[in-house]
PDB file of N, CA and C in Angstrom:
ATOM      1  N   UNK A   1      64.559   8.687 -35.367  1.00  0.00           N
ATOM      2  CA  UNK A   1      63.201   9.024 -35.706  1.00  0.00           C
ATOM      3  C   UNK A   1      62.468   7.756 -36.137  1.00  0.00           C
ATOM      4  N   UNK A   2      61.380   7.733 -35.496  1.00  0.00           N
ATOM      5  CA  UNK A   2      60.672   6.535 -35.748  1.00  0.00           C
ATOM      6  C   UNK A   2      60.219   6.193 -37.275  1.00  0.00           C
ATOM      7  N   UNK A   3      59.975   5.228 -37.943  1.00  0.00           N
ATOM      8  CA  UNK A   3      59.207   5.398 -39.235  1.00  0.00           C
ATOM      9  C   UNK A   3      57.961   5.022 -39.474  1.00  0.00           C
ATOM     10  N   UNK A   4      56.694   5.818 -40.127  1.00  0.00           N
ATOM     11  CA  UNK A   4      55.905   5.407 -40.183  1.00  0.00           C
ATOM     12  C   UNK A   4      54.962   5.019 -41.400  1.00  0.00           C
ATOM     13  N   UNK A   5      54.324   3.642 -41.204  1.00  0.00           N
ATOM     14  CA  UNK A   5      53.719   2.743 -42.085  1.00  0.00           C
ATOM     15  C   UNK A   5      52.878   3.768 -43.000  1.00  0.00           C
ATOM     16  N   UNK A   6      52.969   3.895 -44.443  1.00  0.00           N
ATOM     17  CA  UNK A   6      52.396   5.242 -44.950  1.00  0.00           C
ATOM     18  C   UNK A   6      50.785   5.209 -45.577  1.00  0.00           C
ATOM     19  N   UNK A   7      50.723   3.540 -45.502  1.00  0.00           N
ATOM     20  CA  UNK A   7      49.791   2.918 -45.889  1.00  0.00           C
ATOM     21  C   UNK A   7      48.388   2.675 -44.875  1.00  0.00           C
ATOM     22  N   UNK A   8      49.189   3.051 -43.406  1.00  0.00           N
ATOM     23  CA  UNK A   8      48.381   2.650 -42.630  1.00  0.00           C
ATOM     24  C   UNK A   8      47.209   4.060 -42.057  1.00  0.00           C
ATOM     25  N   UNK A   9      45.953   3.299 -41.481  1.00  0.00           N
ATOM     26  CA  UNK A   9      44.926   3.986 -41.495  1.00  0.00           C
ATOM     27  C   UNK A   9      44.914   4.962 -40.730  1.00  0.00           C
ATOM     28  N   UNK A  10      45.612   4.881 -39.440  1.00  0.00           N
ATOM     29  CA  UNK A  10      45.657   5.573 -38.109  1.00  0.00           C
ATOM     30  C   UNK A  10      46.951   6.576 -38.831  1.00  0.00           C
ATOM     31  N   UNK A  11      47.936   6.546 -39.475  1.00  0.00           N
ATOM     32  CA  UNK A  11      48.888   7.430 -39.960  1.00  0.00           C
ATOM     33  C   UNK A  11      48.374   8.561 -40.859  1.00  0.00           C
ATOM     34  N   UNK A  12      47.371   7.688 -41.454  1.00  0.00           N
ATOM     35  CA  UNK A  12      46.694   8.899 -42.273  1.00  0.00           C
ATOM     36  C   UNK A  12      45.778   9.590 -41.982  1.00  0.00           C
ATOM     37  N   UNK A  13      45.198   9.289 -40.997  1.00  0.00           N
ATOM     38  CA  UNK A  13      43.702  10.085 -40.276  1.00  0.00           C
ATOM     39  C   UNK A  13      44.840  11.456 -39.504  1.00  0.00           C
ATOM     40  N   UNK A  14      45.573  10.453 -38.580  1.00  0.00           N
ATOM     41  CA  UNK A  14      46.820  11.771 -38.526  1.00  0.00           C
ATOM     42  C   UNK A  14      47.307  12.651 -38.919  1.00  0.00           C
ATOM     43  N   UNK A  15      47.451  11.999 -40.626  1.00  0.00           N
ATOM     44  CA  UNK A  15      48.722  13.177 -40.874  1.00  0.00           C
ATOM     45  C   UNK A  15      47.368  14.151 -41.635  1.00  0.00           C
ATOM     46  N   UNK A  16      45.922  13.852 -41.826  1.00  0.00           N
ATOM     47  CA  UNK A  16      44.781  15.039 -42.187  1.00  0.00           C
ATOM     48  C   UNK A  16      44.895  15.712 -40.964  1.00  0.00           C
ATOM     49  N   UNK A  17      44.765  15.147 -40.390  1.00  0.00           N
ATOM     50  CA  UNK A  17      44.600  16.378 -38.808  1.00  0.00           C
ATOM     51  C   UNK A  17      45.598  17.118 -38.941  1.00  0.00           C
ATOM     52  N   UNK A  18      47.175  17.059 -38.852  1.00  0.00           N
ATOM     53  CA  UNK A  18      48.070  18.035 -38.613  1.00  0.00           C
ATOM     54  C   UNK A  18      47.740  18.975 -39.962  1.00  0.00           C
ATOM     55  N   UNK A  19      47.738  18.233 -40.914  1.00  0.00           N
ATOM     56  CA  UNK A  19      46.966  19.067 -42.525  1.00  0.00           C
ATOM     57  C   UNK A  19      46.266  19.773 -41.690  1.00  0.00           C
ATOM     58  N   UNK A  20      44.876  19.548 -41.230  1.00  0.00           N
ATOM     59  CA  UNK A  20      43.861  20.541 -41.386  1.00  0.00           C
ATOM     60  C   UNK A  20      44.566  21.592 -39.872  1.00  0.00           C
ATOM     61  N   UNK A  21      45.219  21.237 -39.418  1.00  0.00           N
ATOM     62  CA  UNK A  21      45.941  22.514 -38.135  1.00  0.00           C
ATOM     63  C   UNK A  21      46.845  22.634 -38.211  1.00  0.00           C
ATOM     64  N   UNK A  22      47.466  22.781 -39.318  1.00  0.00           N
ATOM     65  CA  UNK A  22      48.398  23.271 -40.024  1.00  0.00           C
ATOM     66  C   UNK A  22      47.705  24.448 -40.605  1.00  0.00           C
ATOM     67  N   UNK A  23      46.499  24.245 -41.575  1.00  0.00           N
ATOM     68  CA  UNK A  23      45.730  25.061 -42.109  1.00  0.00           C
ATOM     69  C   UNK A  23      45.207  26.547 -41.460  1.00  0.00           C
ATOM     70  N   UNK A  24      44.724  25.544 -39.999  1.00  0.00           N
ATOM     71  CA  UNK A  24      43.839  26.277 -39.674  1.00  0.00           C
ATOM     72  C   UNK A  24      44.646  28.019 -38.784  1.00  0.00           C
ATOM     73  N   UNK A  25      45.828  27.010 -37.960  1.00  0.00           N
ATOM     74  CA  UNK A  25      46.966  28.073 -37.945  1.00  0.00           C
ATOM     75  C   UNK A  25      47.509  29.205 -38.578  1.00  0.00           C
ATOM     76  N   UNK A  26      47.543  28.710 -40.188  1.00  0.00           N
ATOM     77  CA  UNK A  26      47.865  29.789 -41.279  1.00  0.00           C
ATOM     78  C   UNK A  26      46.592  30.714 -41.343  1.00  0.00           C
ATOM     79  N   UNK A  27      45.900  29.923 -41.122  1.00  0.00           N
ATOM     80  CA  UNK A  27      44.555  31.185 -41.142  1.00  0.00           C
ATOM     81  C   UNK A  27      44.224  31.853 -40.311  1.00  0.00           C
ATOM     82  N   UNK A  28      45.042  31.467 -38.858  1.00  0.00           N
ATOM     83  CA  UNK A  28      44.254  32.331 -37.854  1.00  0.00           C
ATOM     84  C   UNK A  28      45.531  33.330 -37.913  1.00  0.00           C
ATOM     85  N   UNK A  29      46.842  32.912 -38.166  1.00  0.00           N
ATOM     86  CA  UNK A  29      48.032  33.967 -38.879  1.00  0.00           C
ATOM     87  C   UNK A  29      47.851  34.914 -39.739  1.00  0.00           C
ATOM     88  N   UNK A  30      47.002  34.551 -40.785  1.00  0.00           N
ATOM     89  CA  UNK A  30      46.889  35.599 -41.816  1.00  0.00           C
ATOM     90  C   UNK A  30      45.362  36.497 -41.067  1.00  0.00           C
ATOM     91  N   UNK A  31      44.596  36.185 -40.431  1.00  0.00           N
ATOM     92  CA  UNK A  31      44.011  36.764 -39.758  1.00  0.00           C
ATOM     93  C   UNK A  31      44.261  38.046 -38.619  1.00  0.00           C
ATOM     94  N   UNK A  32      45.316  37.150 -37.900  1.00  0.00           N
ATOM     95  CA  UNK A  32      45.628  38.426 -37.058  1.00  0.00           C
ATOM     96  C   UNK A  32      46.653  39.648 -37.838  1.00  0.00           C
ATOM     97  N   UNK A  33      47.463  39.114 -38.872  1.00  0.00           N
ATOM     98  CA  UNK A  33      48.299  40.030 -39.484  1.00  0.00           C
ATOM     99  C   UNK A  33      47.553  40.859 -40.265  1.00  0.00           C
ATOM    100  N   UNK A  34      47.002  40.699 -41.008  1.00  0.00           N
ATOM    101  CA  UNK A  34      45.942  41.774 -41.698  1.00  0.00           C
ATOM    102  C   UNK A  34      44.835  42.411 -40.777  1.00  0.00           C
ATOM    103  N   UNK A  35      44.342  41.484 -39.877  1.00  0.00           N
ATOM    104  CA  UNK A  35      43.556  43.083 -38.936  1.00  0.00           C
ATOM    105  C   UNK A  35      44.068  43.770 -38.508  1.00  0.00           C
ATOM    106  N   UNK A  36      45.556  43.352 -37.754  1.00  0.00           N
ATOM    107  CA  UNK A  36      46.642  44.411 -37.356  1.00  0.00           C
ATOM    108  C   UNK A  36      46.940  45.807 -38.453  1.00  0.00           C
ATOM    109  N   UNK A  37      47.514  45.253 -39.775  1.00  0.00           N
ATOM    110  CA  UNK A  37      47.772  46.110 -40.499  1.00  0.00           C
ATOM    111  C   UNK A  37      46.214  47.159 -40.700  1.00  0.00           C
ATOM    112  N   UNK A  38      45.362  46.829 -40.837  1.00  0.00           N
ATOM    113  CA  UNK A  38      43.748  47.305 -41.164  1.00  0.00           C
ATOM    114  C   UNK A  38      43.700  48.072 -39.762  1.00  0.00           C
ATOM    115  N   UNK A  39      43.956  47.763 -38.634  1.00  0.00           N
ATOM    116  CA  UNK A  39      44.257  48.629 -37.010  1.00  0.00           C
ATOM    117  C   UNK A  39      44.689  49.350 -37.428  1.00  0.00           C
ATOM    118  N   UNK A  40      46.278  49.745 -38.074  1.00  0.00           N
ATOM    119  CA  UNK A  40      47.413  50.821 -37.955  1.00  0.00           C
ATOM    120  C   UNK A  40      46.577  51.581 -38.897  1.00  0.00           C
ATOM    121  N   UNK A  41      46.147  51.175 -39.777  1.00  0.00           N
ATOM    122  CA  UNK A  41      45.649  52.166 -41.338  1.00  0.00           C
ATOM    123  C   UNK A  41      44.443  53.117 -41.100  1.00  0.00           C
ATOM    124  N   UNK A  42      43.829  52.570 -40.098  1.00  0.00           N
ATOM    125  CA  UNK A  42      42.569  52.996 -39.341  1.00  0.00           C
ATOM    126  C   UNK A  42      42.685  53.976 -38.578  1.00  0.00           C
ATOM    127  N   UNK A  43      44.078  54.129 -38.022  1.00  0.00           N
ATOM    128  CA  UNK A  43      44.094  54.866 -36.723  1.00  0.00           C
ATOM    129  C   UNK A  43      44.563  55.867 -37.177  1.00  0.00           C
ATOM    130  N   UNK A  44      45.550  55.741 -38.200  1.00  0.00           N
ATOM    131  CA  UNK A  44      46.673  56.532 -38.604  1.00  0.00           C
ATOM    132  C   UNK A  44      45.830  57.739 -39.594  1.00  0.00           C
ATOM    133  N   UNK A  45      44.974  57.213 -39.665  1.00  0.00           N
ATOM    134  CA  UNK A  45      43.913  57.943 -40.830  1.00  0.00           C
ATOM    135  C   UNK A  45      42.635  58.685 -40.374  1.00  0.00           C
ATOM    136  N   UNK A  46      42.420  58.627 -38.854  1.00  0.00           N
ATOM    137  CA  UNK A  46      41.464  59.158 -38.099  1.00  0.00           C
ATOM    138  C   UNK A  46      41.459  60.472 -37.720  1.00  0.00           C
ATOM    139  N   UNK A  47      40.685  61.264 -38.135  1.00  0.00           N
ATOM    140  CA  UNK A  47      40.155  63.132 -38.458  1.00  0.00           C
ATOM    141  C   UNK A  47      40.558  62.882 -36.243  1.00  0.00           C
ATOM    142  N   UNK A  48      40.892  64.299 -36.394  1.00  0.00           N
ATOM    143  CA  UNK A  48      40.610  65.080 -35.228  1.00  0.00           C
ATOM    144  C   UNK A  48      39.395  64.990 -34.097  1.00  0.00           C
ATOM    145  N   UNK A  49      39.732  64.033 -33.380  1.00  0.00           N
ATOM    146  CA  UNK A  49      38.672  63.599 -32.649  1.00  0.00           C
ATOM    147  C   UNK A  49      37.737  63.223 -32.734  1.00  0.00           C
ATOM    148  N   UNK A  50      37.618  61.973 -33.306  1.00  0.00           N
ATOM    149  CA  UNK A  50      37.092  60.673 -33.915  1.00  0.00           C
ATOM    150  C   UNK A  50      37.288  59.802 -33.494  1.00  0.00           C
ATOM    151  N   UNK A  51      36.569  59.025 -32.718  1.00  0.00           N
ATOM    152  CA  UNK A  51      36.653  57.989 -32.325  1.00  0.00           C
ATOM    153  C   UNK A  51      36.892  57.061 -33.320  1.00  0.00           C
ATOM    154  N   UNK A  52      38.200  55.564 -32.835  1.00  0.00           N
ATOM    155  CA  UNK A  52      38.331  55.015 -33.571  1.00  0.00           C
ATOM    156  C   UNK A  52      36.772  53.948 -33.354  1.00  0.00           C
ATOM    157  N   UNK A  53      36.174  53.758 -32.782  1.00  0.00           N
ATOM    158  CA  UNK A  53      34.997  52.896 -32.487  1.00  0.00           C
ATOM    159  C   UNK A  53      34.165  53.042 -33.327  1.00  0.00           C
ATOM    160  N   UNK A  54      34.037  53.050 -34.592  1.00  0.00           N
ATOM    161  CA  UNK A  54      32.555  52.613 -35.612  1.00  0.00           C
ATOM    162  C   UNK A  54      32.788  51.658 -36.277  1.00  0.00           C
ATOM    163  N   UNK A  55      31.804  50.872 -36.523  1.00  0.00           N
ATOM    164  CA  UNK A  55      31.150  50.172 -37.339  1.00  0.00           C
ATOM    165  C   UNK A  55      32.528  49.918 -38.570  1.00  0.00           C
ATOM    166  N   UNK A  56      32.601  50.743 -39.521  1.00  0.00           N
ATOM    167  CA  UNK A  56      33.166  50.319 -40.730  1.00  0.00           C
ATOM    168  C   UNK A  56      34.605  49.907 -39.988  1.00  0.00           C
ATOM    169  N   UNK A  57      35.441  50.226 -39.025  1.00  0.00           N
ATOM    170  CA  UNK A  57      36.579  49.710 -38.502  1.00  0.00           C
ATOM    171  C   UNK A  57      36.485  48.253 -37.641  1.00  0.00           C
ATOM    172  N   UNK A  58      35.147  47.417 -37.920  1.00  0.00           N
ATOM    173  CA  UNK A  58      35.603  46.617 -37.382  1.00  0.00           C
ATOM    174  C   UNK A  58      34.943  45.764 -38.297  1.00  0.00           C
ATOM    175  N   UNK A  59      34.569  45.907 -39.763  1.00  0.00           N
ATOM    176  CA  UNK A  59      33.570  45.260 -40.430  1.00  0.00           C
ATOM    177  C   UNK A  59      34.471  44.080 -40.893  1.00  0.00           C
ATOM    178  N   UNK A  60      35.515  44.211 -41.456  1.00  0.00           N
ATOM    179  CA  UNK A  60      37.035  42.970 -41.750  1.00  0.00           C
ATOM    180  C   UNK A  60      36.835  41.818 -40.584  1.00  0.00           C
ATOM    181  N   UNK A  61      37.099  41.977 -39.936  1.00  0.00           N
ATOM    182  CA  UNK A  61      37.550  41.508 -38.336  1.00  0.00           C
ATOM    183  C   UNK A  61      36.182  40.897 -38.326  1.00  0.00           C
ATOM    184  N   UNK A  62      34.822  41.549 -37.953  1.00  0.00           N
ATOM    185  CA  UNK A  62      33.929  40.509 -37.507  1.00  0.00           C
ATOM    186  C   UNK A  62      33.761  39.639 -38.533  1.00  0.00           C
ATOM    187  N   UNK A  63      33.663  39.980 -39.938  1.00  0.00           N
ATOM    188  CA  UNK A  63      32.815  38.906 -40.860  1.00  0.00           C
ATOM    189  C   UNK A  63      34.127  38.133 -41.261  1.00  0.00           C
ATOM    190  N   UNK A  64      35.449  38.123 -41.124  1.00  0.00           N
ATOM    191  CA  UNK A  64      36.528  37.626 -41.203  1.00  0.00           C
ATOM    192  C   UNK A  64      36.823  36.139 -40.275  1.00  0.00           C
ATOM    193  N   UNK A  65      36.114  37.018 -38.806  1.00  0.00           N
ATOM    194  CA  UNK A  65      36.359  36.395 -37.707  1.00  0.00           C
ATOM    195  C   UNK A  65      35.293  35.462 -37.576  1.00  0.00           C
ATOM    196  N   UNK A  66      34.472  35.341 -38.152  1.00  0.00           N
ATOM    197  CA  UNK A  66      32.585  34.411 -38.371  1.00  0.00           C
ATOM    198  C   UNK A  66      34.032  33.050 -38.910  1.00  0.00           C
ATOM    199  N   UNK A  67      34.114  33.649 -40.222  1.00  0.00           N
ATOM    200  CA  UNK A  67      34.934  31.926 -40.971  1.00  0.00           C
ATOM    201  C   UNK A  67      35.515  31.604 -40.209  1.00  0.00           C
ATOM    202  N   UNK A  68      36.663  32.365 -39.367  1.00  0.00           N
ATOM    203  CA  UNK A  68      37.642  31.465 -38.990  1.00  0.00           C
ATOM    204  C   UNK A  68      37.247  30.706 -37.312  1.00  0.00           C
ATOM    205  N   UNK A  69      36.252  31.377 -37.167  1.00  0.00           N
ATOM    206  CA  UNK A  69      35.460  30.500 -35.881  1.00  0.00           C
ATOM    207  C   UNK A  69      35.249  28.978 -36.684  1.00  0.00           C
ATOM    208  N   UNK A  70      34.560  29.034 -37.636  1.00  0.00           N
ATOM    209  CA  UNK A  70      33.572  28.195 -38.250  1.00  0.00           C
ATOM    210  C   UNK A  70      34.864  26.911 -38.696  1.00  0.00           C
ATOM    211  N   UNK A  71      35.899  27.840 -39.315  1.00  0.00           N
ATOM    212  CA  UNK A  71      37.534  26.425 -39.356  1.00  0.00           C
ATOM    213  C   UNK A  71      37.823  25.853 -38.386  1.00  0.00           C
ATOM    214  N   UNK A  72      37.926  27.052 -37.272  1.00  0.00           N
ATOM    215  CA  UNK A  72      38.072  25.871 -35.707  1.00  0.00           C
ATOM    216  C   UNK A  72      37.410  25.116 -35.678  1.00  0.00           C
ATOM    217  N   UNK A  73      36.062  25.572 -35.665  1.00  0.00           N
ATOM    218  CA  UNK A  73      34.910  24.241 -34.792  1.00  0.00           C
ATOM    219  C   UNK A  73      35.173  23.025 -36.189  1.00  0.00           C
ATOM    220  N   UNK A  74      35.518  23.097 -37.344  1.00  0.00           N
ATOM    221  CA  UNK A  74      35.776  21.707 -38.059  1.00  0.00           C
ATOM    222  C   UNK A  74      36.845  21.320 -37.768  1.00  0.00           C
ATOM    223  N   UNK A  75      37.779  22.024 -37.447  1.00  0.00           N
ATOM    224  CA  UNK A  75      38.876  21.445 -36.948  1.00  0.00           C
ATOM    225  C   UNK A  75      39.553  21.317 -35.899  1.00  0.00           C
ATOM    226  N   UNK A  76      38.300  21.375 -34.843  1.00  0.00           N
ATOM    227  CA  UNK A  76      38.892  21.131 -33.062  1.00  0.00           C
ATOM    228  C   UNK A  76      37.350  20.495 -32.481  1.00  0.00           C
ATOM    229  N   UNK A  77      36.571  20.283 -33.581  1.00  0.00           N
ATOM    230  CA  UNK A  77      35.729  19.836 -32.894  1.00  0.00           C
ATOM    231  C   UNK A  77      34.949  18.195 -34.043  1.00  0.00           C
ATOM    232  N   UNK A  78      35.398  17.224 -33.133  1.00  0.00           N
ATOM    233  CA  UNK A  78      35.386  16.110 -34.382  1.00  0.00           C
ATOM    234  C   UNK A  78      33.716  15.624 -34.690  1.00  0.00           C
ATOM    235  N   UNK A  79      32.799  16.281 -33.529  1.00  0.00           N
ATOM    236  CA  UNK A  79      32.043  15.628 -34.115  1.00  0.00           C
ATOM    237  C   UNK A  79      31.109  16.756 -34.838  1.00  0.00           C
ATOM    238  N   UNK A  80      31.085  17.929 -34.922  1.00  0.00           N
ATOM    239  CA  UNK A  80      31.009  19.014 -35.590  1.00  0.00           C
ATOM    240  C   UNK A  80      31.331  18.766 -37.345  1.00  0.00           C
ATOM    241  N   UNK A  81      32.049  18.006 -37.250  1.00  0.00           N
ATOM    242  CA  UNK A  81      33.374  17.824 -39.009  1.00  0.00           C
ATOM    243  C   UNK A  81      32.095  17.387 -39.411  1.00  0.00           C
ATOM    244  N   UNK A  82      30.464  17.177 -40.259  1.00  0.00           N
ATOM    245  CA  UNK A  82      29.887  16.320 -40.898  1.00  0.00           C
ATOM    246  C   UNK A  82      30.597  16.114 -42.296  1.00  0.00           C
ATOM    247  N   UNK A  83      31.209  17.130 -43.085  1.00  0.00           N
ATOM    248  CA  UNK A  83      31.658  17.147 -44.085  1.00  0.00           C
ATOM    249  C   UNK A  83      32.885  15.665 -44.386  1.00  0.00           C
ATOM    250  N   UNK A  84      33.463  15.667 -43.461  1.00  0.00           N
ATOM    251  CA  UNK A  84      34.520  14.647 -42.956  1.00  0.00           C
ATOM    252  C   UNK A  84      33.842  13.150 -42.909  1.00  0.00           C
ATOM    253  N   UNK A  85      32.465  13.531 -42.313  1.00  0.00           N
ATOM    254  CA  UNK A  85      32.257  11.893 -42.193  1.00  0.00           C
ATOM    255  C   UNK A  85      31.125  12.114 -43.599  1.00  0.00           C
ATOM    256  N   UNK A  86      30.935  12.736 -44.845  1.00  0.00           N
ATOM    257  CA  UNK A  86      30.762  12.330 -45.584  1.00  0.00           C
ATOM    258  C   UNK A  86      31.214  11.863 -47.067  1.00  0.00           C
ATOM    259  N   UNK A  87      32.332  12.927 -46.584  1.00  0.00           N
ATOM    260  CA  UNK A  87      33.414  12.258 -47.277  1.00  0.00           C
ATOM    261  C   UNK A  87      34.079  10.803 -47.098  1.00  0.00           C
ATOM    262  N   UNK A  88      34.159  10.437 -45.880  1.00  0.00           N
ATOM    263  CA  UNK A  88      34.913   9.168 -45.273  1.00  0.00           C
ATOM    264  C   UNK A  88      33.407   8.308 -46.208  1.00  0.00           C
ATOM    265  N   UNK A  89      32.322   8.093 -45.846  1.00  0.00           N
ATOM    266  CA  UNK A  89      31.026   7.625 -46.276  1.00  0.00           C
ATOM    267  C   UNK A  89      31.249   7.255 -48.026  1.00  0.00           C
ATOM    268  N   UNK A  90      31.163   8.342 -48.338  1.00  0.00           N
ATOM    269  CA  UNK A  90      31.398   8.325 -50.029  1.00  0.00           C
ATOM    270  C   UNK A  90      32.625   7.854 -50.808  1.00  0.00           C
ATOM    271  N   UNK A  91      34.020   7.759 -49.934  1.00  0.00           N
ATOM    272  CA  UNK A  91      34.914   6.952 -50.361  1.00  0.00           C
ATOM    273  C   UNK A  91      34.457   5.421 -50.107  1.00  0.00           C
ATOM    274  N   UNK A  92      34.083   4.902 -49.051  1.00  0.00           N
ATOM    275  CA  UNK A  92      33.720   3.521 -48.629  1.00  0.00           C
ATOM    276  C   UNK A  92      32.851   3.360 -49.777  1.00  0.00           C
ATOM    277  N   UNK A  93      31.649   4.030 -50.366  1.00  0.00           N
ATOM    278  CA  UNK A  93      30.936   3.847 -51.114  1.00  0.00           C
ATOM    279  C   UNK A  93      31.050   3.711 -52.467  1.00  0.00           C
ATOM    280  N   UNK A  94      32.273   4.397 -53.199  1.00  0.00           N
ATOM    281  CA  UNK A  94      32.732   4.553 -54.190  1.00  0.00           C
ATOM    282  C   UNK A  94      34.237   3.025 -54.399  1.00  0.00           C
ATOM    283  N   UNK A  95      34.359   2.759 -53.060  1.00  0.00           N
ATOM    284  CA  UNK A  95      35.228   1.334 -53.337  1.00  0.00           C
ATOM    285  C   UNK A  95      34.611   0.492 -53.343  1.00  0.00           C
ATOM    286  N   UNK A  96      33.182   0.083 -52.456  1.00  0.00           N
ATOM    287  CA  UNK A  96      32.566  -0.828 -52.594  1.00  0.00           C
ATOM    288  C   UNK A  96      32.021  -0.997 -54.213  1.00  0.00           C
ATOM    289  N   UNK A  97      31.258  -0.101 -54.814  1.00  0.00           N
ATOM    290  CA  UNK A  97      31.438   0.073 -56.574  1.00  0.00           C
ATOM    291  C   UNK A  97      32.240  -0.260 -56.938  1.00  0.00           C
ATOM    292  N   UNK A  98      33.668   0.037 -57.407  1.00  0.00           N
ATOM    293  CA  UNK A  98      34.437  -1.064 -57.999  1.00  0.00           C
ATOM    294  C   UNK A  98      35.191  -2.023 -57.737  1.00  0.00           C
ATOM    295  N   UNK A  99      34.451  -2.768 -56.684  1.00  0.00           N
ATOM    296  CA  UNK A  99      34.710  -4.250 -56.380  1.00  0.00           C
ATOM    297  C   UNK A  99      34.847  -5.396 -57.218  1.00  0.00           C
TER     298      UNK A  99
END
């Protein structure tokens, strides 16, 4: 296994990325496992010819599914990240200060 420099810049821009899709994975995991379970509870609980199709059975799922769109696009889409490059901005800025 190769070793890598822990100090160096390109290692660490790296190892945030696998961080943040690492993250973003667990979230789209805990996403599908709880709408699933919220599916079974839904169905299992539905009166005598009732459509499972309204509104309150899918209210989890869409406004659930808004964030975890919104994690992808920061984290599959680099130039989308502004948060990222103001953070990167405000560290440069905060070392140049105690120079």
């Amino acid at each position: 296994m190769e070793k890598f420099d822990e100090n160096d810049i390109n290692y660490q821009q790296a190892k945030r990325q696998v961080e943040r899709l690492r993250g973003f994975y667990g979230h789209l995991f805990s996403y599908v496992a709880v709408n699933l379970l919220i599916v079974y509870y839904n169905y299992i609980n539905l009166k005598p010819n009732e459509s499972y199709f309204q509104f309150k059975n899918f209210i989890t799922a869409a406004f659930w599914g808004v964030g975890l769109l919104a994690h992808a696009l920061f984290v599959f889409l680099p130039r989308f990240n502004f948060a990222k490059k103001w953070e990167e901005k405000k560290i440069k800025e905060l070392m140049d200060k105690n120079k």
